[in-house]
Each structure stands twice: as structure tokens, then as C-alpha cells.
Protein backbone atom coordinates (compact mmCIF):
# COMPACT_ATOMS: atom_id res chain seq x y z
CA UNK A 1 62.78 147.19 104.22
CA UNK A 2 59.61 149.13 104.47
CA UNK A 3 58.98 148.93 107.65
CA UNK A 4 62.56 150.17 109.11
CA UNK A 5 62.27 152.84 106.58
CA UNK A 6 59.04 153.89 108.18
CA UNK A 7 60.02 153.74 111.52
CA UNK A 8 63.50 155.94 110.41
CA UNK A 9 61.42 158.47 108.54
CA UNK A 10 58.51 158.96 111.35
CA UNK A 11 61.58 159.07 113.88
CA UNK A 12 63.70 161.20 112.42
CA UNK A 13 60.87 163.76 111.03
CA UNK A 14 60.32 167.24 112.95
CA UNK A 15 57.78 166.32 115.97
CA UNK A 16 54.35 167.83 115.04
CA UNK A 17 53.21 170.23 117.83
CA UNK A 18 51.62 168.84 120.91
CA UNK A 19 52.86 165.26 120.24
CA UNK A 20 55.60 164.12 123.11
CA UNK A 21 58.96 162.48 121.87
CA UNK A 22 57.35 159.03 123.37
CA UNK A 23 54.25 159.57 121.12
CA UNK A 24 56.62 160.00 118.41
CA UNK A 25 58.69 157.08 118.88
CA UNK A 26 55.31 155.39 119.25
CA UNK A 27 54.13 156.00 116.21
CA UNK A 28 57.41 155.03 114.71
CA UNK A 29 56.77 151.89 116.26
CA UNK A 30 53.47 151.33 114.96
CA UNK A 31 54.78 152.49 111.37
CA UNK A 32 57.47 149.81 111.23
CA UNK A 33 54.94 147.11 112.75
CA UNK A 34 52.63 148.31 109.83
CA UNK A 35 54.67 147.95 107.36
CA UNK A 36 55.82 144.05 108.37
CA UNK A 37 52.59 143.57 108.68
CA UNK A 38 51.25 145.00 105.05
CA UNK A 39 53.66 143.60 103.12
CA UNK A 40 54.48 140.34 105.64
CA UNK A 41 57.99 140.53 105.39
CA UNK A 42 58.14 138.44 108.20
CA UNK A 43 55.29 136.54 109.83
CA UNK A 44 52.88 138.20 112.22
CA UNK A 45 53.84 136.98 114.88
CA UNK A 46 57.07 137.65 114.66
CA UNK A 47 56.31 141.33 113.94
CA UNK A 48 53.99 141.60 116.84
CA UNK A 49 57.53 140.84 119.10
CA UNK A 50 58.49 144.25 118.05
CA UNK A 51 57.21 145.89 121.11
CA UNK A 52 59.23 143.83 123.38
CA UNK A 53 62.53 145.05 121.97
CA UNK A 54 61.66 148.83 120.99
CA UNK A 55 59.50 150.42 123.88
CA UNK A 56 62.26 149.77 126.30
CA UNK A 57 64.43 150.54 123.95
CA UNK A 58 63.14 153.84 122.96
CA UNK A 59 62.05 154.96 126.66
CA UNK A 60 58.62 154.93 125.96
CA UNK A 61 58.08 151.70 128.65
CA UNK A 62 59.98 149.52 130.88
CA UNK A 63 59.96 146.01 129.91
CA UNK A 64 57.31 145.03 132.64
CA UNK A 65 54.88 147.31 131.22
CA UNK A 66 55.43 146.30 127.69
CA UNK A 67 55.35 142.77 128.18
CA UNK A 68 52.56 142.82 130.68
CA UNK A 69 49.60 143.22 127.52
CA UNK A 70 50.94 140.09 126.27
CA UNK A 71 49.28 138.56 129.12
CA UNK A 72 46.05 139.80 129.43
CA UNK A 73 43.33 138.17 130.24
CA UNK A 74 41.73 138.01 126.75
CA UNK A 75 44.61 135.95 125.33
CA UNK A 76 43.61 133.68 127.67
CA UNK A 77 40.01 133.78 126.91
CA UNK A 78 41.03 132.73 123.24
CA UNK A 79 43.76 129.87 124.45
CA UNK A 80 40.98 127.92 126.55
CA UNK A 81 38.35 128.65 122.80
CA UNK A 82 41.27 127.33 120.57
CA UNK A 83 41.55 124.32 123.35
CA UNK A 84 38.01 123.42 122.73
CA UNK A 85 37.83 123.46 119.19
CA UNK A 86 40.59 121.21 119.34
CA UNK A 87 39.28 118.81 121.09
CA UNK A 88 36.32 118.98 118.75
CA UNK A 89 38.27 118.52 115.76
CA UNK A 90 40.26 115.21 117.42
CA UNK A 91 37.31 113.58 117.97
CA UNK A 92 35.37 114.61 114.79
CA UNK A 93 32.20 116.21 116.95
CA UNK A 94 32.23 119.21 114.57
CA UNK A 95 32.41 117.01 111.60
CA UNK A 96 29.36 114.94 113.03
CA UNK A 97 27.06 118.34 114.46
CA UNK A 98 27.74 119.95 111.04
CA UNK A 99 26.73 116.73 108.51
CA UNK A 100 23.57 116.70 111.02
CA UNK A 101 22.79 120.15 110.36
CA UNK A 102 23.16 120.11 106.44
CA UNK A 103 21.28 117.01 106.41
CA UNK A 104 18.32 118.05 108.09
CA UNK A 105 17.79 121.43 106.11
CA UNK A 106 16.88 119.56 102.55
CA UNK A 107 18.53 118.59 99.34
CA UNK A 108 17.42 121.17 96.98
CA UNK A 109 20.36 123.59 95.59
CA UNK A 110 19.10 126.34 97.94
CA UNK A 111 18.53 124.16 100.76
CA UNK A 112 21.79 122.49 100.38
CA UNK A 113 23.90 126.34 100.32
CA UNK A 114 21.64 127.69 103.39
CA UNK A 115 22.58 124.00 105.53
CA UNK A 116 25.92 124.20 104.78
CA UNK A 117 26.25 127.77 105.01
CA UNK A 118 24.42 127.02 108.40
CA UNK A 119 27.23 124.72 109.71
CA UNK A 120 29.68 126.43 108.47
CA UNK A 121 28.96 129.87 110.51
CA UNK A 122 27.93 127.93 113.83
CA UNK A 123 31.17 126.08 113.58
CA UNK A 124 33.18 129.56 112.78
CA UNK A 125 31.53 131.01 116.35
CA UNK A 126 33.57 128.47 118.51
CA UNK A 127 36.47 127.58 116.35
CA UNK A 128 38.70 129.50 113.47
CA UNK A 129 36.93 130.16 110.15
CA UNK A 130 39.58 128.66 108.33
CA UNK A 131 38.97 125.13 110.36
CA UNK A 132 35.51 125.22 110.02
CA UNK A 133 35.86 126.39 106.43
CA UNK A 134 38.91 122.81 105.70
CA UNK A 135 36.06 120.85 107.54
CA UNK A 136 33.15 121.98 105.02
CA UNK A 137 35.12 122.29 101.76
CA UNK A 138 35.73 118.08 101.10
CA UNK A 139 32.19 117.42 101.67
CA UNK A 140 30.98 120.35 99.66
CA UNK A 141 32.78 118.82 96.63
CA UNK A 142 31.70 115.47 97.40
CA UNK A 143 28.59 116.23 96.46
CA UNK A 144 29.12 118.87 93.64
CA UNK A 145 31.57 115.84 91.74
CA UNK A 146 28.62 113.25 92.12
CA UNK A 147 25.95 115.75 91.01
CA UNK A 148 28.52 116.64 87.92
CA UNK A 149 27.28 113.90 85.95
CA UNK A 150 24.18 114.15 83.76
CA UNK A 151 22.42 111.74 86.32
CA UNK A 152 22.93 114.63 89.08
CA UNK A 153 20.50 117.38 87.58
CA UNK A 154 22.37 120.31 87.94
CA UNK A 155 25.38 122.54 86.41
CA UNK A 156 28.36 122.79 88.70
CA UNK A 157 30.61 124.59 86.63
CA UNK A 158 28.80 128.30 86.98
CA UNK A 159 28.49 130.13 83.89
CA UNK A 160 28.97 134.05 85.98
CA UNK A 161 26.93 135.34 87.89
CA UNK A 162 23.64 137.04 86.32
CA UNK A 163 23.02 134.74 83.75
CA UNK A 164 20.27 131.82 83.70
CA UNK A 165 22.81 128.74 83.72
CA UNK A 166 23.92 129.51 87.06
CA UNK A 167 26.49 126.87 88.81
CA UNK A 168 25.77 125.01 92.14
CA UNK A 169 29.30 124.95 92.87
CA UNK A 170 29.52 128.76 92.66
CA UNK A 171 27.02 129.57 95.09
CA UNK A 172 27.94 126.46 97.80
CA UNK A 173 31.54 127.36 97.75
CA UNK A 174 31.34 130.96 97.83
CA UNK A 175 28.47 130.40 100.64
CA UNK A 176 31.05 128.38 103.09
CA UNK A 177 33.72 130.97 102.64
CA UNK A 178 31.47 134.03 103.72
CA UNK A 179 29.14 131.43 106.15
CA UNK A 180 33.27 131.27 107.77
CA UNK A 181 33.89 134.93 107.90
CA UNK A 182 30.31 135.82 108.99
CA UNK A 183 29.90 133.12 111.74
CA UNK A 184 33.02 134.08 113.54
CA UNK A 185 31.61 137.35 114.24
CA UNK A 186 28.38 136.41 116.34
CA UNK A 187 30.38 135.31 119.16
CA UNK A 188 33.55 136.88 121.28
CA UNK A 189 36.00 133.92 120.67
CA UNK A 190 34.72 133.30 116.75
CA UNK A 191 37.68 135.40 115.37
CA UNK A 192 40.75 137.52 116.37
CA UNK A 193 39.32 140.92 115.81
CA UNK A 194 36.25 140.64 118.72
CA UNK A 195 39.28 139.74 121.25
CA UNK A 196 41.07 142.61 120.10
CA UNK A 197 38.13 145.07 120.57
CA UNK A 198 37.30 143.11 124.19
CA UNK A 199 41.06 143.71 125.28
CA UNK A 200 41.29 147.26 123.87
CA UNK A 201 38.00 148.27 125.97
CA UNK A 202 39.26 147.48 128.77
CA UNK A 203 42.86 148.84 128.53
CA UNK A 204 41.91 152.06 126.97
CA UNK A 205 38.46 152.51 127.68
CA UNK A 206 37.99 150.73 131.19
CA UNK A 207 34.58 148.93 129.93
CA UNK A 208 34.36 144.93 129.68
CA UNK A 209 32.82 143.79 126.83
CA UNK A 210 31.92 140.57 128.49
CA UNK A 211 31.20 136.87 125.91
CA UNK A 212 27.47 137.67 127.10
CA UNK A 213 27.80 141.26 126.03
CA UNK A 214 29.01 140.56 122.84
CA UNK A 215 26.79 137.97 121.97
CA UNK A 216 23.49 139.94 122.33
CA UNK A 217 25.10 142.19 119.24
CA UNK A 218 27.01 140.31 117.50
CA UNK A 219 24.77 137.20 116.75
CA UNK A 220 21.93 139.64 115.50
CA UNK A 221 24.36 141.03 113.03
CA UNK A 222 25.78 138.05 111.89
CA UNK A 223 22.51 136.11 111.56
CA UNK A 224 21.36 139.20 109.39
CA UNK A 225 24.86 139.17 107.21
CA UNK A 226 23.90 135.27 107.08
CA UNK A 227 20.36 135.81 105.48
CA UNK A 228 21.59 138.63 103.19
CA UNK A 229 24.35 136.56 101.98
CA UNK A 230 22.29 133.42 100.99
CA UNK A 231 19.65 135.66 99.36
CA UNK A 232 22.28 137.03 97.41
CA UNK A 233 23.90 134.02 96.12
CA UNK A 234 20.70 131.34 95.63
CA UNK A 235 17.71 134.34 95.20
CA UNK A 236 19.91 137.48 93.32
CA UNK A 237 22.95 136.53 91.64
CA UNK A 238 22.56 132.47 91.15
CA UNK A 239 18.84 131.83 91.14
CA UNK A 240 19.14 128.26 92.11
CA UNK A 241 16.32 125.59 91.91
CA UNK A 242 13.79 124.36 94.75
CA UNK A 243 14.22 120.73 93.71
CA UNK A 244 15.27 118.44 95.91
CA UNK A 245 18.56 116.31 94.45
CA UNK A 246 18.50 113.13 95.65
CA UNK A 247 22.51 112.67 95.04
CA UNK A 248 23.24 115.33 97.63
CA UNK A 249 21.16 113.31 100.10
CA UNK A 250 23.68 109.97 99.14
CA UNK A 251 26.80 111.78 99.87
CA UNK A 252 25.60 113.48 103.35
CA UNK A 253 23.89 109.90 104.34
CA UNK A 254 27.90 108.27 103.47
CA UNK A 255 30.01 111.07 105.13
CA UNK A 256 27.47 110.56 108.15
CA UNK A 257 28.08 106.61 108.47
CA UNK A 258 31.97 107.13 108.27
CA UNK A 259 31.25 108.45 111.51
CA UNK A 260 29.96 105.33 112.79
CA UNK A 261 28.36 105.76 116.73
CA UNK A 262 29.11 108.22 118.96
CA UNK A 263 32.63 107.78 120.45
CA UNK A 264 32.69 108.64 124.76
CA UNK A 265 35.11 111.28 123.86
CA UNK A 266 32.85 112.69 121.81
CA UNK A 267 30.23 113.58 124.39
CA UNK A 268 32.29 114.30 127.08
CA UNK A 269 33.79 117.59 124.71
CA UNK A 270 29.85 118.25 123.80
CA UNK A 271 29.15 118.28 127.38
CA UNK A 272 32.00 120.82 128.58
CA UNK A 273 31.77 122.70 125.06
CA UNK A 274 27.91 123.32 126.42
CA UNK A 275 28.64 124.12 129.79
CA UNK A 276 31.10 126.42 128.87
CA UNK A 277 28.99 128.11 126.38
CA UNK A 278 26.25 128.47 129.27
CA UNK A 279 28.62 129.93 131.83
CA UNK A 280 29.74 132.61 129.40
CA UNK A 281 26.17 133.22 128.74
CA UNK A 282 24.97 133.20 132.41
CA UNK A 283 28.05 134.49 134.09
CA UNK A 284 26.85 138.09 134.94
CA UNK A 285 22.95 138.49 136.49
CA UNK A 286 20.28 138.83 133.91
CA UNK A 287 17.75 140.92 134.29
CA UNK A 288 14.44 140.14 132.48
CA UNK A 289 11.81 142.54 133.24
CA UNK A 290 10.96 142.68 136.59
CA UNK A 291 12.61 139.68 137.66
CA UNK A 292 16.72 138.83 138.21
CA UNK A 293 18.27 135.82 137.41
CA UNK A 294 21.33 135.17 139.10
CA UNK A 295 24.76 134.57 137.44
CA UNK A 296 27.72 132.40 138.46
CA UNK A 297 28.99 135.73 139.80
CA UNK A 298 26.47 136.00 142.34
CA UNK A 299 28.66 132.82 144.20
CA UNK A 300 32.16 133.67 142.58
CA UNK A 301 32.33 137.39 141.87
CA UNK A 302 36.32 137.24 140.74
CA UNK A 303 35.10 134.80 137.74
CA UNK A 304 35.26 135.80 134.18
CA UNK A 305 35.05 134.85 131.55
CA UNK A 306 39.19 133.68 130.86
CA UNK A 307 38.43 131.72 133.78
CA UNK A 308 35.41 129.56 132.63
CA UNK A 309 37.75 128.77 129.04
CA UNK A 310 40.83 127.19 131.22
CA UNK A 311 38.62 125.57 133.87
CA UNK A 312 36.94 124.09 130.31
CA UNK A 313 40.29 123.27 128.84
CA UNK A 314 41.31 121.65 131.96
CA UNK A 315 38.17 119.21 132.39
CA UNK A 316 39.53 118.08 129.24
CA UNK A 317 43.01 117.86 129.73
CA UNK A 318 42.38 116.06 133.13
CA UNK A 319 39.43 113.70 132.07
CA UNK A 320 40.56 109.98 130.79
CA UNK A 321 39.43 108.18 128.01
CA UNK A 322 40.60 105.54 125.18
CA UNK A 323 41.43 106.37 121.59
CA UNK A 324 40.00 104.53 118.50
CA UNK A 325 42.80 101.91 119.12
CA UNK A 326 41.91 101.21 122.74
CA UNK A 327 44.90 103.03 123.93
CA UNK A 328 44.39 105.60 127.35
CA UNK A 329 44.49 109.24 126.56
CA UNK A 330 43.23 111.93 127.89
CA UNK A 331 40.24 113.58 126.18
CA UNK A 332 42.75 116.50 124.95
CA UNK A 333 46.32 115.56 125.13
CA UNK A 334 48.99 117.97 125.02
CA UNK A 335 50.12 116.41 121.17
CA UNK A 336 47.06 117.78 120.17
CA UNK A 337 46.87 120.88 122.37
CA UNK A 338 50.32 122.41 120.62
CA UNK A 339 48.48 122.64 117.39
CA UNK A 340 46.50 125.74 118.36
CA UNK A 341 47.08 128.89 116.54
CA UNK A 342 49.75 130.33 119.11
CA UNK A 343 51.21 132.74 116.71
CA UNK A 344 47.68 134.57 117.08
CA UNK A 345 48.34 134.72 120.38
CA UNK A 346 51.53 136.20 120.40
CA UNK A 347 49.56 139.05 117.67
CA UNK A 348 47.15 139.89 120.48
CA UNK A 349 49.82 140.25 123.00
CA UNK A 350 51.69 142.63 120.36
CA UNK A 351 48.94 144.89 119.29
CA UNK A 352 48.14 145.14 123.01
CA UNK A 353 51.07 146.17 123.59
CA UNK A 354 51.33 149.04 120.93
CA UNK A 355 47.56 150.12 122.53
CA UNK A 356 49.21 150.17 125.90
CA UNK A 357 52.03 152.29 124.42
CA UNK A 358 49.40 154.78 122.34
CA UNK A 359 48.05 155.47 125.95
CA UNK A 360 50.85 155.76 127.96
CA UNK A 361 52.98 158.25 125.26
CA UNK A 362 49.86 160.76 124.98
CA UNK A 363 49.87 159.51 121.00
CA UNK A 364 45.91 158.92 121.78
CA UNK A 365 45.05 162.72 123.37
CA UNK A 366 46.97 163.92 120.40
CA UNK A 367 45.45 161.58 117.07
CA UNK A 368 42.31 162.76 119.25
CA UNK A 369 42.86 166.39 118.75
CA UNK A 370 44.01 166.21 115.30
CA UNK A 371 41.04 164.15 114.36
CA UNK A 372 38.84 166.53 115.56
CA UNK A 373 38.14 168.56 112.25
CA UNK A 374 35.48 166.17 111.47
CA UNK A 375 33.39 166.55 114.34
CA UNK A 376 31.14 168.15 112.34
CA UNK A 377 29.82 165.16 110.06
CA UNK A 378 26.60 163.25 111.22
CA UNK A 379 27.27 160.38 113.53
CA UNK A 380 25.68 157.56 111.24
CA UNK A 381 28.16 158.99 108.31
CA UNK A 382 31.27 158.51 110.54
CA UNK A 383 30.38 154.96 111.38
CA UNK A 384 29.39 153.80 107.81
CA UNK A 385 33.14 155.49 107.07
CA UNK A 386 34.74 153.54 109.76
CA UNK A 387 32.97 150.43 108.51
CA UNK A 388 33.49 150.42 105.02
CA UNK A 389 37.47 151.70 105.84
CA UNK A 390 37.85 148.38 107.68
CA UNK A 391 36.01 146.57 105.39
CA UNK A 392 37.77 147.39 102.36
CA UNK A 393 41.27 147.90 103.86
CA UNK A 394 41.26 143.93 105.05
CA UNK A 395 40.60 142.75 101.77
CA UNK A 396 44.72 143.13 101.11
CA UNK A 397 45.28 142.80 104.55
CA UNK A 398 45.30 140.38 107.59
CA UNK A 399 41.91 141.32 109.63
CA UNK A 400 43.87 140.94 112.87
CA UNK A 401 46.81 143.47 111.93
CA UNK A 402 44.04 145.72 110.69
CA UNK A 403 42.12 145.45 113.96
CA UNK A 404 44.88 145.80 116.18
CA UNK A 405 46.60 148.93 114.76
CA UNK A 406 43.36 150.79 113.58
CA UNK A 407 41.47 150.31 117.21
CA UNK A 408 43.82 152.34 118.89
CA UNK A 409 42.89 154.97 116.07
CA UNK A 410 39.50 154.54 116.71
CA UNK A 411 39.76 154.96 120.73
CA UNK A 412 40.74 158.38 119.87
CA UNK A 413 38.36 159.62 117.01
CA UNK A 414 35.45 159.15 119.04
CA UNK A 415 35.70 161.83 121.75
CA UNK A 416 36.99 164.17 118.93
CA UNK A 417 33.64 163.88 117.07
CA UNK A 418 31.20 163.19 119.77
CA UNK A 419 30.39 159.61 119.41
CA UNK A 420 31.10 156.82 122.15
CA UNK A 421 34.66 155.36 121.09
CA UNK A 422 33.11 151.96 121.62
CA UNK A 423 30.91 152.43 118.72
CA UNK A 424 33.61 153.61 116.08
CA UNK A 425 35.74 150.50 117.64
CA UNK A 426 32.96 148.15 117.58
CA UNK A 427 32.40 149.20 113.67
CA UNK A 428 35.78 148.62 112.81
CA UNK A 429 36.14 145.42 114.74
CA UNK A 430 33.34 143.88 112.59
CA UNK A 431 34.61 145.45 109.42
CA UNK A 432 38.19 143.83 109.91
CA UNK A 433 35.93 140.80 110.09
CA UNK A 434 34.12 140.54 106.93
CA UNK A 435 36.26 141.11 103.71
CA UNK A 436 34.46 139.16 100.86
CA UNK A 437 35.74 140.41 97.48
CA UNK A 438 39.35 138.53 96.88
CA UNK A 439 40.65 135.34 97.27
CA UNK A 440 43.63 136.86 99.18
CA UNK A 441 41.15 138.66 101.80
CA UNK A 442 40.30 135.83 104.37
CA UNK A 443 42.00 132.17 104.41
CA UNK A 444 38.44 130.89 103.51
CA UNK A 445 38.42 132.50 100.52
CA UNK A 446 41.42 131.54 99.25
CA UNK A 447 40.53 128.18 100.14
CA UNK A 448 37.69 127.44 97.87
CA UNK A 449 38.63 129.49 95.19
CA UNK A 450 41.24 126.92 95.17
CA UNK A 451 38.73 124.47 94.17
CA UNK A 452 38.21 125.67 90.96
CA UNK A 453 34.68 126.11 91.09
CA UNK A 454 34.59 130.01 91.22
CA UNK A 455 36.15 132.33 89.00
CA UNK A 456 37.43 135.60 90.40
CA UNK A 457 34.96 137.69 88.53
CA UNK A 458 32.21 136.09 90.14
CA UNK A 459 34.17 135.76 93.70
CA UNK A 460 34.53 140.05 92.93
CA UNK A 461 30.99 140.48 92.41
CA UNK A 462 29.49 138.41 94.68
CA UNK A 463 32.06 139.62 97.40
CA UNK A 464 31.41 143.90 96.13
CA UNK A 465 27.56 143.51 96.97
CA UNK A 466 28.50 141.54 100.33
CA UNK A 467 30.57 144.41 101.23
CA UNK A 468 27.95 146.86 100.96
CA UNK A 469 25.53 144.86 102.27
CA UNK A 470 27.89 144.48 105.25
CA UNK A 471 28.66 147.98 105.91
CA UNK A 472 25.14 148.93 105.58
CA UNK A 473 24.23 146.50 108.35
CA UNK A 474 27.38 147.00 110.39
CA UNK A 475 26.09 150.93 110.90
CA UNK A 476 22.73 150.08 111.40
CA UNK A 477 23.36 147.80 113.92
CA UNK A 478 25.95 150.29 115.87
CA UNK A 479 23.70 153.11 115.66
CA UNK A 480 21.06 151.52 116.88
CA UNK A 481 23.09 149.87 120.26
CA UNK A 482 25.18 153.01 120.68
CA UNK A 483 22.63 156.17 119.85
């Protein structure tokens, strides 16, 4: 009931001056979708249908307009991503690049936390941090169960963090849950809230934040958030040992030969998964000092970056192969295609459309005048208060939900206070993204505090020091792009 009782109450209320009955019935709107979405009443999804039914229904837009965010391009950016990784994930590629990875970084307890902290964050920048985080977690306690017996040299159980005793276990699952959260934020289509921000721009703000764009700020940050976070667990809080363990090294070398040779599948998706990576990359001209390299622009100026993930997902919907039984597929089938995350897709379209509707009512020009009392706090001190808002806000809450009703929010504050809206939206973008204290914050989290191994005192801890650490890079990083 809270979120009806929201909508009633902001409805019914006086109009403050300035604001036009369709910013009021706007922000009705966006009270009732808040409340579904804080307390998930209902699923997200099925909240994020709201607009659909109450901006015609209110007069604030006709049902063109408000279904017409529900197919922007973005959306579509993410469908031909969440095609990819599931191709990857029928055919066991990621399973096979990430045992490579954590098997070439060493066997010692720190080596073993940085490789598959490693795996797990390139993984998370192409496919959902809670796949990537599913795919890590089995082989993670694999080796912590062998290494449990007196043969295996080390204490798994974790004894809290700052003592002397300190537990494998902790640090290696705590280090795939955050390596899940942090990867995801290095590239565009690595979690829900860059999409959001990349759709936003352009609807409110008119400026693309291209894959290429993104990537040139978001991979510093999260290879920084990366570093910080193993330091933290293996250097700070958990001290491990340098030794190698030579049972670690047995487990990776098994998991590797279930594998068995490489499957013609396999390298067909590693083939489009890197050509589609390189077209993002290369689809705009690059300039390098003095000298221009062309994009694919230069030959098809209407291409973006939607249109290299579907021509992607198409290659491997179209391209034949065999299964392990001999039987003809296709290297993505549509049996396996349906199991993409569609209800995020339907959130995008949603929270689009409640953006759309904060523009069109005038609910922006007016949340931008009444936010302008603080104009008159330093720039750097508004960001790192953006930051740690989002930050702290989506450790009880869903990062998209946050993200898409706060962005809108953030669109506004920055003219009011002098500071590029792009850089308060970028800030709270990345703080939606990287929520490290509770098991309830991310679906990583939850997931390997469901192993046992971590207590929540040391998942608190661990996770309070991550979120500073985060927030202090987070403003860095945007006042450095943006000022």
C-alpha cells in the first residue's frame, strides 16, 4: 500500500508554487513507482509498467510518447550484451577464459583472491555480476573445501577481520562479490545503472555517452576500486600469506580438464564477442595526437553502437553449428536466448519513461530551482554528496531503481549549482553501482554470504571501508573528467 498512498498524498497535496499540475501528477507518479520499488511489493518490472497506464491517464502524455522510452536505443544496446553473454555461458567460454586467468596469476592466498577477483570483474564488464559472480562461487569453494584439511595449509573459516588468524575463505569470497559489482562498472553494458545514465544523456541532456566514451572513464575507476579492494582484503584487513598452495593449483588444473578442447562454438562466440568489443571501441574516429584514425563511422555514419550488439547477436543466431550430442543448432538458439534478464529491460524502458515525463511536465526546471539553495557549496563537496547518497542508499535498495529515479534528480541539480549535470549523473550512476556493506545490497553479495564463509560483521566492515574508498575515488575521478 505504500506506494498508492504516496501517489494519493503527493496528488492530492496543495501544488507548491511554480510546479504545473503535470509536474505534480509526475511526481505522484514517481512517488508510487518509489515506493513499489523500496519495499518490492511487486517485482520491478512490473512497477516500471506504471508509466504506461498513468501518464495517459493523468494527461501528462499520450500513450505514444510514454511508451516510446521503452524503446530506446539503449535497451537495445543491453538486449544484443545480454545475447552475448548468453551465448558465452551455453558454451562454457566464460567458464574456460576465467579458470585460465586464475590459473595463470599463482597459487598463493593473495595470488589466488587477486586471479579470481581478476575473472570475476572482466567477466562482470560483458555479462551480469550476478552470472559472473554463480560462475566463480563453485570453484571458489572447490578449492577452499580441499585446502580445509590440515594437508591444505591454511584457515578457511576466518576468525574477523583484524586479527592474525585471518580466513582464506573470507577474503576470496568477499573478493568475487565486490570483483562482480566493481567489474560491471568499467564498461557501458557491465550493469544496469551505466545504460541508465547513457539513455538519460541523451533524452534529457542531448549528449551520447558512446561504449567508447564510457570506457575511457569507467575502466580507470574500476581498475582503481579493483586494486583498493584487494589491498584491503589480502594487505589491510586479512593479511594473507605469499605461499604458494599447491592444492589450489589441483582444483584449477581439474575444473580446467572438465572442459576438455575447445568446442567450434566456442570460438565462433570469442570471435564475434571480440569483434564486437572492437567496433564499440573503434566506432567513432580517434584522434591520437596529430594523427586520426578512422572509425566504422567514417563508412556508416548512422551506426551506433545498438547496432553493432544486434548485428553481433544475429551472427550468432544465424551461424550453424552442432551441440555436444552431435545434434544441429545454431550457435545461440532462441531456447537459450529467452533466458536473458528481460524484466531489466522492461525497468529501463520504465524509468525512461518517468525521465521523459520529468522533462516534458516542467518537474525538472522546477526540482532545478528549488535545488538551487546549495549552489553555494564547493563543487568537489557536491559530488562526494551525490556519491556517497547513491552509494549508501543502494545498499537497501535495487541499484537500478536507485539509478533510474535519482538521475532525473540529478539532471536538474546541476545547473542549479553550477556543475555540468553529467558529472552529478555520472557520480550517482557509479554510486548505484557499488554497494558493498550488506548481504541484501547486490545479488553477489547475498550470494556468497550464503556460503557460509563470511560472517556479516566482517561482510559490514570490509564493505564500510569499500564504501569510502569508493566514494573517495568516484569524486576524484569526476572532478578530474568534468572540472
Amino acid at each position: 500500500m505504500v506506494g498508492p498512498v504516496l501517489f494519493a498524498a503527493l496528488l492530492l497535496v496543495p501544488r507548491p508554487e511554480g510546479m504545473t499540475p503535470e509536474g505534480q501528477a509526475t511526481l505522484a507518479m514517481a512517488g508510487w513507482m518509489a515506493g513499489w520499488w523500496l519495499t518490492v511489493a511487486v517485482p520491478l518490472a512490473v512497477t516500471a509498467l506504471l508509466p504506461l497506464v498513468l501518464l495517459p491517464g493523468l494527461g501528462v502524455a499520450s500513450p505514444t510518447a510514454a511508451a516510446a522510452p521503452y524503446a530506446n536505443p539503449v535497451i537495445f544496446l543491453f538486449m544484443g550484451g545480454f545475447f552475448i553473454a548468453a551465448t558465452m555461458q551455453r558454451w562454457y567460454l566464460h567458464r574456460r577464459l576465467a579458470l585460465a586467468i586464475v590459473a595463470r596469476t599463482g597459487t598463493s592466498p593473495r595470488r589466488l583472491v587477486a586471479g579470481f577477483m581478476l575473472a570475476c570483474a572482466l567477466l562482470s564488464m560483458w555479462m551480469s555480476n550476478t552470472a559472473a559472480t554463480l560462475m566463480m562461487m563453485p570453484i571458489g569453494v572447490a578449492v577452499l573445501s580441499l585446502m580445509s584439511a590440515p594437508a591444505g595449509g591454511v584457515s578457511t573459516s576466518g576468525e574477523g577481520a583484524g586479527g592474525k588468524a585471518h580466513g582464506l575463505g573470507v577474503a576470496l569470497m568477499l573478493g568475487i562479490a565486490y570483483a562482480g559489482s566493481i567489474g560491471g562498472v568499467a564498461t557501458l553494458i557491465g550493469t544496469p545503472p551505466n545504460a541508465v545514465l547513457a539513455a538519460m544523456s541523451d533524452q534529457l541532456l542531448d549528449v551520447e555517452v558512446s561504449f567508447a566514451r564510457w570506457l575511457t572513464f569507467g575502466l580507470p575507476v574500476s581498475v582503481v576500486m579493483l586494486v583498493a579492494c584487494w589491498t584491503l582484503l589480502c594487505l589491510v584487513l586479512l593479511r594473507l600469506p605469499g605461499a604458494p598452495l599447491a592444492a589450489a593449483a589441483r582444483v584449477i588444473d581439474a575444473e580446467r580438464a572438465k572442459l576438455g578442447s575447445w568446442h567450434p562454438a566456442e570460438r565462433v562466440t570469442a570471435l564475434v564477442f571480440a569483434l564486437a568489443a572492437f567496433a564499440w571501441i573503434f566506432r567513432a574516429p580517434k584522434q591520437i595526437g596529430d594523427v586520426t584514425i578512422p572509425g566504422i563511422q567514417s563508412l556508416l555514419p548512422q551506426v551506433g553502437d545498438p547496432t553493432i550488439a544486434i548485428a553481433a547477436a544475429l551472427v550468432l543466431f544465424l551461424w550453424p553449428t552442432r551441440d555436444q550430442r552431435g545434434v544441429r543448432t545454431r550457435v545461440l538458439d532462441w531456447t537459450h536466448a529467452r533466458s536473458i534478464p528481460w524484466d531489466i529491460l522492461v525497468l529501463f524502458g520504465g524509468g525512461l519513461s518517468l525521465a521523459s515525463a520529468f522533462e516534458s511536465s516542467g518537474l525538472t526546471k522546477w526540482l532545478g530551482g528549488e535545488l538551487a539553495v546549495l549552489a553555494g557549496f564547493p563543487d568537489l563537496l557536491i559530488i562526494a554528496a551525490v556519491a556517497a547518497t547513491f552509494v549508501f542508499v543502494t545498499e537497501i535498495t535495487s541499484n537500478t531503481a536507485t539509478a533510474t529515479l535519482g538521475l532525473p534528480v540529478m539532471a536538474a541539480l546541476g545547473p542549479s549549482v553550477g556543475i555540468e549535470p553529467l558529472a552529478l549523473m555520472t557520480a550517482a550512476a557509479m554510486g548505484s553501482s557499488m554497494a558493498f556493506m550488506l548481504p541484501v545490497a547486490t545479488p553477489p553479495n547475498a550470494i556468497v554470504f550464503g556460503t557460509g564463509y563470511i560472517k556479516p560483521g566482517e561482510m559490514s566492515r570490509a564493505g564500510f571501508f569499500l564504501n569510502l574508498m569508493a566514494i573517495l575515488v568516484v569524486t576524484v575521478a569526476v572532478g578530474a573528467i568534468f572540472h
